[in-house]
Structures are given as C-alpha cells and as structure tokens.
C-alpha atoms as a PDB file:
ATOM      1  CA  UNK A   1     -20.190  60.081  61.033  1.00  0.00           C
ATOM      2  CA  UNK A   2     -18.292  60.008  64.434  1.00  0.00           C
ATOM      3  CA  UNK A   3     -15.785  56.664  64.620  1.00  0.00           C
ATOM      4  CA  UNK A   4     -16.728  54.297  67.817  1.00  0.00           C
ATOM      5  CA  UNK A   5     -13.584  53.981  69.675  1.00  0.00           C
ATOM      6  CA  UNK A   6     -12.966  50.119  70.358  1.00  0.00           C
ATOM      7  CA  UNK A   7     -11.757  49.352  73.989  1.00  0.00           C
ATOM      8  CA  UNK A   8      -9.292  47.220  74.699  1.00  0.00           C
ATOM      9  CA  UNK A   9     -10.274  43.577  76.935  1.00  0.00           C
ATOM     10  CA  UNK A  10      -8.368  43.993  79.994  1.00  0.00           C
ATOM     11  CA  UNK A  11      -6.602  40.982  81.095  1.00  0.00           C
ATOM     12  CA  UNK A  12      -8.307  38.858  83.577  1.00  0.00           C
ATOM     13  CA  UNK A  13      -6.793  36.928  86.924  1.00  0.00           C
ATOM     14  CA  UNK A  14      -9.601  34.233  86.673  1.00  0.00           C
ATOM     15  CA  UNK A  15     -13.539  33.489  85.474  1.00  0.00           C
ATOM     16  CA  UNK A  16     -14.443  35.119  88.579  1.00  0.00           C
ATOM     17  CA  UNK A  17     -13.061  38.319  87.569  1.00  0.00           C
ATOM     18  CA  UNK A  18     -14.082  37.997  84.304  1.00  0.00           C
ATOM     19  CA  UNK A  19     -17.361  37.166  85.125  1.00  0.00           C
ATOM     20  CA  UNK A  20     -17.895  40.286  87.065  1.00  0.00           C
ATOM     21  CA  UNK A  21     -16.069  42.265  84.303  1.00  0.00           C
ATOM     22  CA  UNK A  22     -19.098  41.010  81.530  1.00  0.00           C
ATOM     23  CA  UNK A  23     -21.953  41.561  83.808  1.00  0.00           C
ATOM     24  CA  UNK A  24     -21.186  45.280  84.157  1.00  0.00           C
ATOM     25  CA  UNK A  25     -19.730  46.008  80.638  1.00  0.00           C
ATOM     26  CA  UNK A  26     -20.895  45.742  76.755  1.00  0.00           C
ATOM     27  CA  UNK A  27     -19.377  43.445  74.326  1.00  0.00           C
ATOM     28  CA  UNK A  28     -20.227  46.274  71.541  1.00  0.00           C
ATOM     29  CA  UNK A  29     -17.949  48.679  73.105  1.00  0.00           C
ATOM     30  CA  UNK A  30     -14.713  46.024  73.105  1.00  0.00           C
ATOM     31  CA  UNK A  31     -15.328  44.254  69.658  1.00  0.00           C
ATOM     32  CA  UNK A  32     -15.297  45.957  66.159  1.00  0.00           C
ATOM     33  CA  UNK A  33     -17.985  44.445  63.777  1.00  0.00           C
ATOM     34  CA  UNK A  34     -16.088  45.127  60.715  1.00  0.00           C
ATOM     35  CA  UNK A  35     -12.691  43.962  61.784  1.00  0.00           C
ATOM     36  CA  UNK A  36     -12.367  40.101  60.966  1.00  0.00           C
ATOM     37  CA  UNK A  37     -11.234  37.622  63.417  1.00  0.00           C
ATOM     38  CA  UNK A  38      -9.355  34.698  62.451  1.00  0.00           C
ATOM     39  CA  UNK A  39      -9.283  31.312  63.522  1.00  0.00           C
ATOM     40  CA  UNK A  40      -6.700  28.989  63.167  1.00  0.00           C
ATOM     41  CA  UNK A  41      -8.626  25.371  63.360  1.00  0.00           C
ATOM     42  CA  UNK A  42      -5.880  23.137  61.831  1.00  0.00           C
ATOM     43  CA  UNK A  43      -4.920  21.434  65.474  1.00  0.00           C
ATOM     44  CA  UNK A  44      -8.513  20.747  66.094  1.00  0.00           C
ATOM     45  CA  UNK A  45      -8.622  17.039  66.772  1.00  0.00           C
ATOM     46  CA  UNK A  46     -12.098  15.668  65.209  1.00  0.00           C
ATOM     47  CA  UNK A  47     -14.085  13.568  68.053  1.00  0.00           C
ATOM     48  CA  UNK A  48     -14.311  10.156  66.229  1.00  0.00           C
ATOM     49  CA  UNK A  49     -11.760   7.838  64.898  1.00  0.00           C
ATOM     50  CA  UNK A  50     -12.455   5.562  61.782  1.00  0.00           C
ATOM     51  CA  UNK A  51     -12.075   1.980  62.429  1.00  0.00           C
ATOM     52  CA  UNK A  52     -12.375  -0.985  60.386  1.00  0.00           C
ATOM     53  CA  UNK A  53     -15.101  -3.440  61.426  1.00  0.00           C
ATOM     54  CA  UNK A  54     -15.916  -7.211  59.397  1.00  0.00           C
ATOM     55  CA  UNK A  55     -19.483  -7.996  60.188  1.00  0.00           C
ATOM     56  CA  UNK A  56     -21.526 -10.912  58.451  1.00  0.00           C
ATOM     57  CA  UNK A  57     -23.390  -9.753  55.361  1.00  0.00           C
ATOM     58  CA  UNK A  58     -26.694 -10.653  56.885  1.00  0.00           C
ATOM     59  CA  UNK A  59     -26.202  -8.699  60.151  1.00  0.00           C
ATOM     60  CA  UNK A  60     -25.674  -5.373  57.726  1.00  0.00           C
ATOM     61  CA  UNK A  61     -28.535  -6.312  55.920  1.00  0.00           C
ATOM     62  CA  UNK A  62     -30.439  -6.308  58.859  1.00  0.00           C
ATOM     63  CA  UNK A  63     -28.886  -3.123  60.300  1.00  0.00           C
ATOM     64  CA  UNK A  64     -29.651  -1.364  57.501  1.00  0.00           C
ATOM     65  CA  UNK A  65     -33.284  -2.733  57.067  1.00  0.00           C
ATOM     66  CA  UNK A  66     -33.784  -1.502  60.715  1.00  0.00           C
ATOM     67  CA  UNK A  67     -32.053   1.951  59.808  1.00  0.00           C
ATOM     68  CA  UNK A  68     -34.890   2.275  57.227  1.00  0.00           C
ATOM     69  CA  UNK A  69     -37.470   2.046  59.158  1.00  0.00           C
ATOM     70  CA  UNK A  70     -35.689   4.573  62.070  1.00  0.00           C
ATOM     71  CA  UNK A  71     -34.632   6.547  58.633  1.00  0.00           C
ATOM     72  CA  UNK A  72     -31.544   6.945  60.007  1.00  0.00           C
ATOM     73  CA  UNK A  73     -28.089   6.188  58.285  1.00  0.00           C
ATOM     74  CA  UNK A  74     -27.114   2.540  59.266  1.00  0.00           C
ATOM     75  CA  UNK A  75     -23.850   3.365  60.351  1.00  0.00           C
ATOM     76  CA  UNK A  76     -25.222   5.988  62.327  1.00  0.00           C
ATOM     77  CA  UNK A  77     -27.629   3.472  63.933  1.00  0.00           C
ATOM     78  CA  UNK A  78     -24.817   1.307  64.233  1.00  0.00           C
ATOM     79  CA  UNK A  79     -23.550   4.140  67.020  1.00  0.00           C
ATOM     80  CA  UNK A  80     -26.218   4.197  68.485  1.00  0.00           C
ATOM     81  CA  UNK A  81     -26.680   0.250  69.029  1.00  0.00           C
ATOM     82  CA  UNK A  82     -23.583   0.062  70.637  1.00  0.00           C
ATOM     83  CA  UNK A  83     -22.997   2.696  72.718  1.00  0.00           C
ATOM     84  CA  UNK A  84     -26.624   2.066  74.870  1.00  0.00           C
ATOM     85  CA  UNK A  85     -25.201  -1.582  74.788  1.00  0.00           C
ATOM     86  CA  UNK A  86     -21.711  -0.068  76.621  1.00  0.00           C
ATOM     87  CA  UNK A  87     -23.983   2.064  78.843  1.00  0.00           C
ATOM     88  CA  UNK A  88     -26.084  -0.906  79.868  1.00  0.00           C
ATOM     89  CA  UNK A  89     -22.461  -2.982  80.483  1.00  0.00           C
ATOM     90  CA  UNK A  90     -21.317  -0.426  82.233  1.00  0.00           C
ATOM     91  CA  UNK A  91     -23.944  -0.142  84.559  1.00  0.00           C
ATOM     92  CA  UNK A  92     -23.387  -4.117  85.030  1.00  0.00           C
ATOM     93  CA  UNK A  93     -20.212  -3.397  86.551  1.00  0.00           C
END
C-alpha cells in the first residue's frame, strides 16, 4: 500500500486568502487521519460565573413549581426569567 504524502498548510496573509486557498484545495490532502492533534484547553475561560443569590423560600418554591411544569431545571428557568426581563429593560432605555 502506497503512503499518502501529507502537504503542508501554507501560511496565509488574511481570511481572504485563505478563503480562496480552501475553495480550490482538499482538506484530505493537508491533514493526516491517524496523526492526533492536541488541544491544550486549560486557558479556556467557561462563559458563566457562579454567584450567590438569597431569595425568599416561597419565591423558590414557586420557581421550581413553575420549572416542573416547563420540565426544566429551576435554576435554569431562573436564567431564563431574568435575562428576557434585562432584554425587556433594555429595550426601556
């Protein structure tokens, strides 16, 4: 069996370039499916921060009551709740 010989990705000046490089060329002939690539993740940020919140017992109870019935997790509905009540502020403004 004959190896493939793996190209090598030029470097590009911009997205425009690059663009046009894709459109007329094969990913298969500049990526080796049996080589592993490796990611390092461990400066990815995540997207929420945890914050501490004191609500009444009774408005929880509620939330999660109408969680229930959305079957939805309350905190998620919680979310939810507040940021269309920020997008309706903000459109106030």
């Amino acid at each position: 069996m004959k190896k493939k010989m793996i190209k090598k990705i030029p470097q590009f000046k911009n997205e425009d370039e690059e663009f046009e490089f894709w459109s007329t060329h094969s990913t298969a002939d500049y990526i080796d499916n049996f080589k592993p690539v490796q990611f390092d993740l461990s400066k990815l940020k995540p997207s929420t921060k945890t914050i501490s919140i004191r609500l009444p017992e009774s408005m929880i109870g509620e939330l999660k009551k109408l969680a229930n019935k959305r079957d939805v997790p309350y905190q998620s509905l919680l979310k939810i709740l507040l940021g269309e009540k920020l997008r309706e502020e903000s459109l106030q403004i």
